[in-house]
Protein backbone atom coordinates (compact mmCIF):
# COMPACT_ATOMS: atom_id res chain seq x y z
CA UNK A 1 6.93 5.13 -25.42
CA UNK A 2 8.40 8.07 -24.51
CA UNK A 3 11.47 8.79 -22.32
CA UNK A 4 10.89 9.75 -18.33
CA UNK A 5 13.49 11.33 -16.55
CA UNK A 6 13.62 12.07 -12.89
CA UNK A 7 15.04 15.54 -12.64
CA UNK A 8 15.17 16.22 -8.65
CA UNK A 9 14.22 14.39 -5.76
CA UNK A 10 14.13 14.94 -2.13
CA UNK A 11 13.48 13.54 1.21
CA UNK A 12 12.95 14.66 4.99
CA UNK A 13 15.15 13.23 7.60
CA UNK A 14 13.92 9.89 9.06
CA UNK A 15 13.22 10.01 12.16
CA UNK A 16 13.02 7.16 15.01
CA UNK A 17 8.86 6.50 15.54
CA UNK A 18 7.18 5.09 18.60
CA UNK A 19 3.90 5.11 18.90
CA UNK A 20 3.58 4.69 22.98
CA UNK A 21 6.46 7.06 22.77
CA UNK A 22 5.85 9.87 20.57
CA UNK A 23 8.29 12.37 22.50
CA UNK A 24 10.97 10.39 20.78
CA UNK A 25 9.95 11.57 17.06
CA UNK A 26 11.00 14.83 16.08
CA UNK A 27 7.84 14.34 13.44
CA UNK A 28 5.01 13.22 15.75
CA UNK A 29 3.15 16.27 15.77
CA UNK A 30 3.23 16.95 12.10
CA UNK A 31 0.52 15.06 9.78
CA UNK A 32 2.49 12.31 6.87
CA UNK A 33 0.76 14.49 4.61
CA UNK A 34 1.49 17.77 5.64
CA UNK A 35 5.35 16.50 5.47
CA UNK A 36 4.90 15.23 1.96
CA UNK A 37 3.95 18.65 1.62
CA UNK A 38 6.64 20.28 2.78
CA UNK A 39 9.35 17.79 0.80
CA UNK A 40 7.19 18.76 -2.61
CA UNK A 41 7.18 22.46 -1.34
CA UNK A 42 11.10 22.54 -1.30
CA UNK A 43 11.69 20.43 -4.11
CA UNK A 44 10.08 23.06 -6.66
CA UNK A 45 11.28 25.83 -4.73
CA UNK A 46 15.43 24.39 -5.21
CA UNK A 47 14.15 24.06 -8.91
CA UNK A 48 12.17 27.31 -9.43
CA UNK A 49 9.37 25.49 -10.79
CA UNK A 50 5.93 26.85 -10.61
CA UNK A 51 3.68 24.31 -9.62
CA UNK A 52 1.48 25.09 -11.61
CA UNK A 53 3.49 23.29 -14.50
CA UNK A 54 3.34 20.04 -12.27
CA UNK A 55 0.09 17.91 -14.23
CA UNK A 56 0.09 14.97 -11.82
CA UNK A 57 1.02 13.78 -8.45
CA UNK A 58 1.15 9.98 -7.30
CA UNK A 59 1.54 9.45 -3.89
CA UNK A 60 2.22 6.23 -1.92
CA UNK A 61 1.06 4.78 1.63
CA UNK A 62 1.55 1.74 3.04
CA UNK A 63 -1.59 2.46 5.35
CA UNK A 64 -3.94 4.95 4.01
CA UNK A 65 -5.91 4.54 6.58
CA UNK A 66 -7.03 7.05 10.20
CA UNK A 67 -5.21 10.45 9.09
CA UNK A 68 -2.79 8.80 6.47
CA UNK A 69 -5.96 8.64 4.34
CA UNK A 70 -5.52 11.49 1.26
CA UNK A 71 -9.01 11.36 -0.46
CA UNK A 72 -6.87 10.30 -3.44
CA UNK A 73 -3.50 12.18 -2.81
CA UNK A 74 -5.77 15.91 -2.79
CA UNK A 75 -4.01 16.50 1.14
CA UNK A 76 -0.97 16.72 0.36
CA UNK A 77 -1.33 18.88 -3.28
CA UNK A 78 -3.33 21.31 -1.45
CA UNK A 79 -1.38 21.74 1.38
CA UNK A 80 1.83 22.19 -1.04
CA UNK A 81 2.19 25.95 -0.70
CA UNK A 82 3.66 25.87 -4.16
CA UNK A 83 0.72 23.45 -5.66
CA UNK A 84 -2.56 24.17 -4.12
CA UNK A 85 -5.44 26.52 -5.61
CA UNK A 86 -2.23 27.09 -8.25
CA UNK A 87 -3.12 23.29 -9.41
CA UNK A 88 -6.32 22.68 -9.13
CA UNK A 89 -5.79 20.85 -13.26
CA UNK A 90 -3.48 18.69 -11.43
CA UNK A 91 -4.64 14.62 -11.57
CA UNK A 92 -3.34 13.10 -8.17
CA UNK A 93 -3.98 9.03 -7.07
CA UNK A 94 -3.05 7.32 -3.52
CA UNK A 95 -0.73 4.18 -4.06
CA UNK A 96 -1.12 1.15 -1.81
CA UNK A 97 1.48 -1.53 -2.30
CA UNK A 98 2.98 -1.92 0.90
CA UNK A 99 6.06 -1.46 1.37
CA UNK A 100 6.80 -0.55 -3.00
CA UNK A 101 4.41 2.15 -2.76
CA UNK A 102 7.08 4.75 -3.30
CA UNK A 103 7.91 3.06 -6.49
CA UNK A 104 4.86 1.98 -7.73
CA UNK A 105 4.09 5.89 -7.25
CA UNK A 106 6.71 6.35 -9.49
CA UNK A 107 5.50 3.92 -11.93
CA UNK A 108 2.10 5.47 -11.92
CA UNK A 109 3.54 9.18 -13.01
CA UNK A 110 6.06 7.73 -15.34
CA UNK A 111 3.85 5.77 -17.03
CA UNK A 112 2.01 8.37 -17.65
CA UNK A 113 4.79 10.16 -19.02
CA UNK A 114 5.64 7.81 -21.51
CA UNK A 115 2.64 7.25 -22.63
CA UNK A 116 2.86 11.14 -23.81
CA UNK A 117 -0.90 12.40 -21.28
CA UNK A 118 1.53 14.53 -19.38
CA UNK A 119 5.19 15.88 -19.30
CA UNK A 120 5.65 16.97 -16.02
CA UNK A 121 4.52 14.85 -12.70
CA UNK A 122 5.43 13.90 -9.10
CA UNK A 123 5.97 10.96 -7.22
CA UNK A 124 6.36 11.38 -3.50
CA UNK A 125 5.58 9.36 -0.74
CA UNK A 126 4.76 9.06 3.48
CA UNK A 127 4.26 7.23 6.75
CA UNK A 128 4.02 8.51 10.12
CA UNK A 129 4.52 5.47 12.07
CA UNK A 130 3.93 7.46 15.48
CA UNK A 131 0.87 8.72 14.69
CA UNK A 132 -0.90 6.12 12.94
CA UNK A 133 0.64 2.55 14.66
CA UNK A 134 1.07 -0.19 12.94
CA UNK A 135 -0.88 -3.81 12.06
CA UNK A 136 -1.63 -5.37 15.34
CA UNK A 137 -2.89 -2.14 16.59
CA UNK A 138 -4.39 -1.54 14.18
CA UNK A 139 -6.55 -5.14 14.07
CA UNK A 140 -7.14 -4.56 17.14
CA UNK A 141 -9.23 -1.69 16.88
CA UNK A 142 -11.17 -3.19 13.45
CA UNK A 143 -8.92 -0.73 11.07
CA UNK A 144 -7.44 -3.83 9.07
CA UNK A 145 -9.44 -6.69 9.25
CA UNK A 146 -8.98 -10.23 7.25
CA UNK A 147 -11.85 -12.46 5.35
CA UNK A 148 -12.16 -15.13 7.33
CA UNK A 149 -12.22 -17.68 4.02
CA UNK A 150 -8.62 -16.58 3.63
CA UNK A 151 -7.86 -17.31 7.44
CA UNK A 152 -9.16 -21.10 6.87
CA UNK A 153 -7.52 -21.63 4.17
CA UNK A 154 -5.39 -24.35 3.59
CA UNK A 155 -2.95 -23.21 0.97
CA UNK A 156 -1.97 -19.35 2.73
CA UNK A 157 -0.27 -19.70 5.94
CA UNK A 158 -1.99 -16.08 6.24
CA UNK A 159 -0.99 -15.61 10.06
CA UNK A 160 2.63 -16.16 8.52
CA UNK A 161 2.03 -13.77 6.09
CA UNK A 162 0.41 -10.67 7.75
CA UNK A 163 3.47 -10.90 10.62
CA UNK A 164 6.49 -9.65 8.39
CA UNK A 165 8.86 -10.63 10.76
CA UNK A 166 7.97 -14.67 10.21
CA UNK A 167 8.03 -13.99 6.63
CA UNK A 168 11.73 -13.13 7.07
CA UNK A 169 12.06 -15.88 9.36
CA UNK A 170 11.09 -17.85 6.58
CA UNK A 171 13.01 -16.30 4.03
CA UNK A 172 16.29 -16.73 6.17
CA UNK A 173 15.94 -20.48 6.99
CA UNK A 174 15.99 -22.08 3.67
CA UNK A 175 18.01 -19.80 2.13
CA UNK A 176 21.02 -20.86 4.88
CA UNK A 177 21.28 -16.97 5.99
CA UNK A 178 22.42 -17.33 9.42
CA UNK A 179 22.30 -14.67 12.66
CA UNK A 180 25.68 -13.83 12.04
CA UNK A 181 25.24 -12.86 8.80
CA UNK A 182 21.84 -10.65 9.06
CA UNK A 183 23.90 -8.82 12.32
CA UNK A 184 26.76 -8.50 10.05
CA UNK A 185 24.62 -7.16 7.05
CA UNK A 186 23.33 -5.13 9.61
CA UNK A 187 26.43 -3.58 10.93
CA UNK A 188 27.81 -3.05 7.42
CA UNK A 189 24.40 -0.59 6.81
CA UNK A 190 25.52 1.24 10.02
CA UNK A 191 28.87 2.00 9.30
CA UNK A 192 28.38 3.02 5.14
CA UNK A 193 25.56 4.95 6.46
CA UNK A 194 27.68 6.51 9.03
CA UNK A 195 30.43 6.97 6.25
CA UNK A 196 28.23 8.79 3.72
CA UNK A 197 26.63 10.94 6.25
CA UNK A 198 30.55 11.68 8.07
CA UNK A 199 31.50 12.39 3.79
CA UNK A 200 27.96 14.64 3.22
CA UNK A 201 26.45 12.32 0.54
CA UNK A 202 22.92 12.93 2.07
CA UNK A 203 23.13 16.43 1.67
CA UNK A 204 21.94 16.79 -1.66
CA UNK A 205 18.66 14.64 -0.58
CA UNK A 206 17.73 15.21 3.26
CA UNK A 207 16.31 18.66 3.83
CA UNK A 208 16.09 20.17 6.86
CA UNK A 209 12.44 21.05 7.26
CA UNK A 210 10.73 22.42 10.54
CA UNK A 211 8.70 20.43 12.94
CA UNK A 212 5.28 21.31 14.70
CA UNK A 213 7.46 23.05 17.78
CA UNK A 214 9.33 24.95 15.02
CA UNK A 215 12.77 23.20 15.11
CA UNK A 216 14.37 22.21 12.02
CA UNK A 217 14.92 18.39 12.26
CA UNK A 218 18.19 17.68 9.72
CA UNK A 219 18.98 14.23 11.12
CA UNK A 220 18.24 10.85 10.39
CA UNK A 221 17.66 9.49 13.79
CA UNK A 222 17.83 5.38 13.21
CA UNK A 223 21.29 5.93 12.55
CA UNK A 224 24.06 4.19 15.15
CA UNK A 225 27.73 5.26 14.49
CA UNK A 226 28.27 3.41 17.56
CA UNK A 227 26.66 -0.12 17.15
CA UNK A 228 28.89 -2.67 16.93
CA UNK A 229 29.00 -6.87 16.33
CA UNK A 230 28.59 -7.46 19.93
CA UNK A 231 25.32 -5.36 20.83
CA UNK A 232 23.63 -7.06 18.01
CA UNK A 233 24.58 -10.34 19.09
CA UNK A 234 22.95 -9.43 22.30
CA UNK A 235 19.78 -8.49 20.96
CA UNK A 236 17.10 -11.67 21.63
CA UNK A 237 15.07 -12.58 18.53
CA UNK A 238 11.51 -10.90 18.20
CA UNK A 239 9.11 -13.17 16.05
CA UNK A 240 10.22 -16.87 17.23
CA UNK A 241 11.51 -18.60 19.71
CA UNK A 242 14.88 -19.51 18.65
CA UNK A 243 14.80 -17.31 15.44
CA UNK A 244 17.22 -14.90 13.94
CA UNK A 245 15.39 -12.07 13.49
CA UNK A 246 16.73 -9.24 15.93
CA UNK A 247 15.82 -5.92 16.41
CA UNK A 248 19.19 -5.04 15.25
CA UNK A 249 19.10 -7.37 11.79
CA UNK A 250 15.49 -5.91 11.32
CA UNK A 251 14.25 -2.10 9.85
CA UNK A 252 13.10 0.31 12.52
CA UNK A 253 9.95 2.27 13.03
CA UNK A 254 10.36 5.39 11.21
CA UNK A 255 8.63 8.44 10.22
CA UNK A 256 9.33 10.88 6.68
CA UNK A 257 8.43 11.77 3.45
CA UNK A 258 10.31 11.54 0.07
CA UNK A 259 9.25 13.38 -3.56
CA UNK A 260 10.42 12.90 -6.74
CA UNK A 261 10.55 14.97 -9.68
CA UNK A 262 9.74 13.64 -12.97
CA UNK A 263 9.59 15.19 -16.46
CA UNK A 264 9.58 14.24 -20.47
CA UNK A 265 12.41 15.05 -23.01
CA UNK A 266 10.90 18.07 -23.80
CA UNK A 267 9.59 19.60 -20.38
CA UNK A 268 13.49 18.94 -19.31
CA UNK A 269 14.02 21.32 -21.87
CA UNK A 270 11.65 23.74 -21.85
CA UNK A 271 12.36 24.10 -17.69
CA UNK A 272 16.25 24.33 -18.47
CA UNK A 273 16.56 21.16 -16.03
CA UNK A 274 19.22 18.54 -16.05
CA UNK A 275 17.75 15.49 -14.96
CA UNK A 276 19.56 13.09 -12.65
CA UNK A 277 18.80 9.62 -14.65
CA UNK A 278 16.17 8.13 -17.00
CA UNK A 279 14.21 5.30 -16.22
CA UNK A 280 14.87 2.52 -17.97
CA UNK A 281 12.41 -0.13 -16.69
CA UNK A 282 9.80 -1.17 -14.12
CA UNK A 283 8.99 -4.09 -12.63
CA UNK A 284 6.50 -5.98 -10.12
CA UNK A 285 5.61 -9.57 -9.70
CA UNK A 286 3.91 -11.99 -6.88
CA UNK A 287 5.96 -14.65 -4.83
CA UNK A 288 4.73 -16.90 -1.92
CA UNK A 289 3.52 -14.75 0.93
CA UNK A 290 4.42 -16.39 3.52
CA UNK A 291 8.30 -15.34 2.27
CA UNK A 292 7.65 -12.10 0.85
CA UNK A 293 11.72 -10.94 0.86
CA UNK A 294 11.98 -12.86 -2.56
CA UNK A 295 9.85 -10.57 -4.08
CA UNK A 296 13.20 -8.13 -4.67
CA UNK A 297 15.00 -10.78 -5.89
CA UNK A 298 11.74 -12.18 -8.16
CA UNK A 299 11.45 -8.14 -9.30
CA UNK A 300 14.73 -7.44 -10.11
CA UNK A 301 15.33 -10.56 -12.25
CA UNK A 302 12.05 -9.58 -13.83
CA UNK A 303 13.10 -6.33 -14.84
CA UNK A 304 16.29 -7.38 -16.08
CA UNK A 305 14.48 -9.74 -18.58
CA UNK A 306 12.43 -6.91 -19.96
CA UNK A 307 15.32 -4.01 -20.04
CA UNK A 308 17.90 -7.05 -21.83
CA UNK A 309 20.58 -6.14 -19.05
CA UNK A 310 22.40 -8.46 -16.93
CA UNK A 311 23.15 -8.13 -13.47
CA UNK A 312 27.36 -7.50 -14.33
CA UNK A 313 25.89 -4.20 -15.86
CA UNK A 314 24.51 -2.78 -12.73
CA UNK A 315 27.09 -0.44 -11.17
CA UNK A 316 24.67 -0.18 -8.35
CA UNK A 317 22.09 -1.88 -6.27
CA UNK A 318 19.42 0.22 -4.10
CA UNK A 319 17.66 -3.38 -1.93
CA UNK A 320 15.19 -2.24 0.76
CA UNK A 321 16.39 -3.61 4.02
CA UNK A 322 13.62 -4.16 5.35
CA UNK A 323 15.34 -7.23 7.24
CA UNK A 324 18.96 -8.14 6.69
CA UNK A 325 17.50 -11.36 5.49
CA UNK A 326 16.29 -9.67 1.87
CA UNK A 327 19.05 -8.17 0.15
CA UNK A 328 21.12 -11.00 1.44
CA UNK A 329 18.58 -13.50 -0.30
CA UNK A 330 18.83 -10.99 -3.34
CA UNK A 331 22.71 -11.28 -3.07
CA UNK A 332 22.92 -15.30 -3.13
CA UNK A 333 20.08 -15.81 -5.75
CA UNK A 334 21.42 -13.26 -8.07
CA UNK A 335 25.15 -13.54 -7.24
CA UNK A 336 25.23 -9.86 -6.71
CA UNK A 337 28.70 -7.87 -5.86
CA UNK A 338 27.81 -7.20 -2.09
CA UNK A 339 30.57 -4.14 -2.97
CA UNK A 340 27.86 -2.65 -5.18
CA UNK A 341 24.78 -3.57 -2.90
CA UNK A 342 23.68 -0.42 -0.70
CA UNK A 343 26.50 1.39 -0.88
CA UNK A 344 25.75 4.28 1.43
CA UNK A 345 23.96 2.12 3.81
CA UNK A 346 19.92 1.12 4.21
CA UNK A 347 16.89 1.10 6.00
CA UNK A 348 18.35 -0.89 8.71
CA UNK A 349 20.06 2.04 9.17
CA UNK A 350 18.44 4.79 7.81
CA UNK A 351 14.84 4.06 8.56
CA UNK A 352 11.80 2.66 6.59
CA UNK A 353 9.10 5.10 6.37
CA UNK A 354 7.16 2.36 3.92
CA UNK A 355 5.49 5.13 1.64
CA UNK A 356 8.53 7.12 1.58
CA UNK A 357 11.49 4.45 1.15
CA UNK A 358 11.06 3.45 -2.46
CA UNK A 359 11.34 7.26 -3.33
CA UNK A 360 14.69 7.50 -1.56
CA UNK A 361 15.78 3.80 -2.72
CA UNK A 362 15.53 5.20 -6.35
CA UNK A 363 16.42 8.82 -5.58
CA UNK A 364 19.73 7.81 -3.82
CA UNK A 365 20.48 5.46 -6.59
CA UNK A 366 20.08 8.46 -9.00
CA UNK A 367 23.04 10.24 -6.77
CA UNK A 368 24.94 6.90 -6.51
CA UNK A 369 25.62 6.64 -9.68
CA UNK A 370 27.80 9.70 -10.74
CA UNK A 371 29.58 9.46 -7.44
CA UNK A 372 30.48 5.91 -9.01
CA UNK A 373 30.94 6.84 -12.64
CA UNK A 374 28.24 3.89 -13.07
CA UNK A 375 25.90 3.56 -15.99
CA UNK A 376 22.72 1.51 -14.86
CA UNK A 377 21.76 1.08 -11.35
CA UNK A 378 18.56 -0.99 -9.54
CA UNK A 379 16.14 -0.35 -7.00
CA UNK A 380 14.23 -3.00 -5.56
CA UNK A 381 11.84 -3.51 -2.60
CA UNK A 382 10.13 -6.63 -1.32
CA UNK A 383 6.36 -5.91 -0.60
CA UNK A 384 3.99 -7.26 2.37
CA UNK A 385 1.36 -10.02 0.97
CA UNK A 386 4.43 -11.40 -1.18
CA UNK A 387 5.11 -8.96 -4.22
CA UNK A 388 8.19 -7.30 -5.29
CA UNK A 389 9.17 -4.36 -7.79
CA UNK A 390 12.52 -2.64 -9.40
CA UNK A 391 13.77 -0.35 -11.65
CA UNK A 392 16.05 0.40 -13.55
CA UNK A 393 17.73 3.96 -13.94
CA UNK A 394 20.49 5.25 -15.99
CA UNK A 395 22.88 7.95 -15.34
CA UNK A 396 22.40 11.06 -17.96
């Protein structure tokens, strides 16, 4: 196979979502895919690429359903000022794993780079969670439905499973991951978030893009400088009586888009780019849905068995946060260096637009890693229906 290399990515701020509340999110009048736009729009622009050189475009949704639906990712490469009529040879897919579709959009255009059918693709990924609300909502009104066979079955605790804050409930319990320990996880995101954005680490990622009203929105707005142990030990568990899950330990609703750039050997040099990492490895795998979280931890140990690395040679661990609960089950089953988990913070803090965040967990990596003077670094998310998937980059 070939080598891929991802030469550029970039993200829009996060912002805070609501969907009885849309006043709240700088984004709620602009369209997921018109955002994605935007992101891919200023991502060629920063590398003078004509997008016309750009073969294929994978783009990933957690709910591609209402106005999040692409017919097939065409939205947002025709409303890419820079793509558009310009790319009308361009091959484009929508990517539904749940919360990995940002990765396993990366996956698809990589692939397809190593396998030598293009040299030049992009990844992105997008959810609005204002505009287009999530699950319950969303059964209420007949969007999502369930086959009933699976809802009497005996072997798939399938109201466990579609309610992700029980499957972290579950995750927590046997695993001996206390309260304390998801609120300090979670106050630990806050304050390395708050340190890389107070030391301009995001500035090489976040753009500052313009809303519906015309105001350029340059903030992630989940972030709390000002949290602290005590407010999230105030916080009363969500999902069950008695539980652990908090608002505080868990990821917020969020809204934003994230692209990646990815090119071959030779399209890095014929486009005089200098590419951020190369991928090394990718990796996906089922666990028990009713404790989805282990999928990172199932992922990552997958992908280390196919790229022959061992976890002491990761400088760097990207672990979706979607709850505390998951990169702290990563950390104990794994016996990872929490110094080297998340470094500038997470989606606790940060935000988890679900199309968008594996983009930005493998993107940030990318930038992690010379700011470390590490080698290899992983990216891992845990997926809704119990899956996980990681990769492995190296610095170039």
């Amino acid at each position: 196979m070939k080598d891929v290399y991802l030469a550029d990515y970039a993200r829009s701020a996060f912002t805070r979502a609501h969907p009885r509340k849309p006043e709240v999110d700088a984004w709620a009048d602009t369209r997921g895919d018109a955002l994605l736009a935007k992101v891919i729009d200023a991502l060629l622009a920063r590398g003078d690429l004509d997008g016309a050189a750009v073969e294929d475009l994978s783009v990933g949704c957690a709910l591609p359903v209402k106005e999040q639906w692409s017919f097939g990712g065409r939205y947002p490469l025709w409303l890419a000022e820079r793509l558009g009529e310009r790319s009308r040879g361009c091959a484009s897919r929508q990517v539904d794993q749940q919360c990995g579709s940002g990765l396993a959009a990366l996956r698809a255009t990589a692939r397809e780079i190593q396998a030598g059918a293009i040299e030049v693709g992009i990844a992105g990924g997008f959810e609005n969670m204002s505009r287009v609300p999530m699950g319950p909502a969303l059964f209420k009104e007949g969007v999502l439905t369930s086959p009933a066979v699976l809802r009497d079955a005996a072997w798939l605790e399938l109201g466990v499973a579609l309610n992700m804050g029980l499957t972290a409930e579950r995750l927590a319990e046997p695993a001996g991951i206390g309260r304390e320990a998801m609120d300090a996880f979670a106050l630990t995101s806050h304050r390395r978030a708050a340190a890389a954005e107070a030391e301009g680490r995001f500035a090489g990622e976040r753009l500052t893009l313009a809303n519906a009203a015309g105001e350029g929105v340059a903030r992630d707005a989940n972030l709390r400088a000002d949290t602290s142990a005590e407010r999230l030990a105030g916080l009363d568990p969500v999902f069950q009586e008695g539980g652990r899950v908090t608002a505080g330990n868990s990821s917020p609703l969020t809204s934003g888009a994230a692209a990646a750039l990815l090119m071959s050997e030779a399209a890095l040099a014929r486009h005089g780019a200098t590419p951020l990492a190369r991928v090394v490895g990718i990796a996906d795998c089922g666990v028990a849905p009713e404790r989805m979280g282990a999928g990172a931890a199932a992922a990552i140990r997958r992908v280390l068995d196919q790229t022959g690395l061992a976890v002491a040679e990761i400088d760097a661990w990207e672990v979706n946060e979607a709850f505390a609960a998951v990169p702290l089950h990563a950390m104990g089953e794994l016996a990872l260096d929490p110094a080297r988990v998340n470094v500038w913070g997470g989606a606790l803090a940060l935000g988890h637009p679900l199309g968008a965040t594996g983009i930005r967990l493998a993107g940030t990596l990318a930038r992690i890693l010379p700011s470390r003077r590490g080698r290899y670094g992983c990216a891992a998310a845990c997926i809704g229906g119990g899956q996980g998937i990681a990769m492995i980059l190296e610095r170039c």
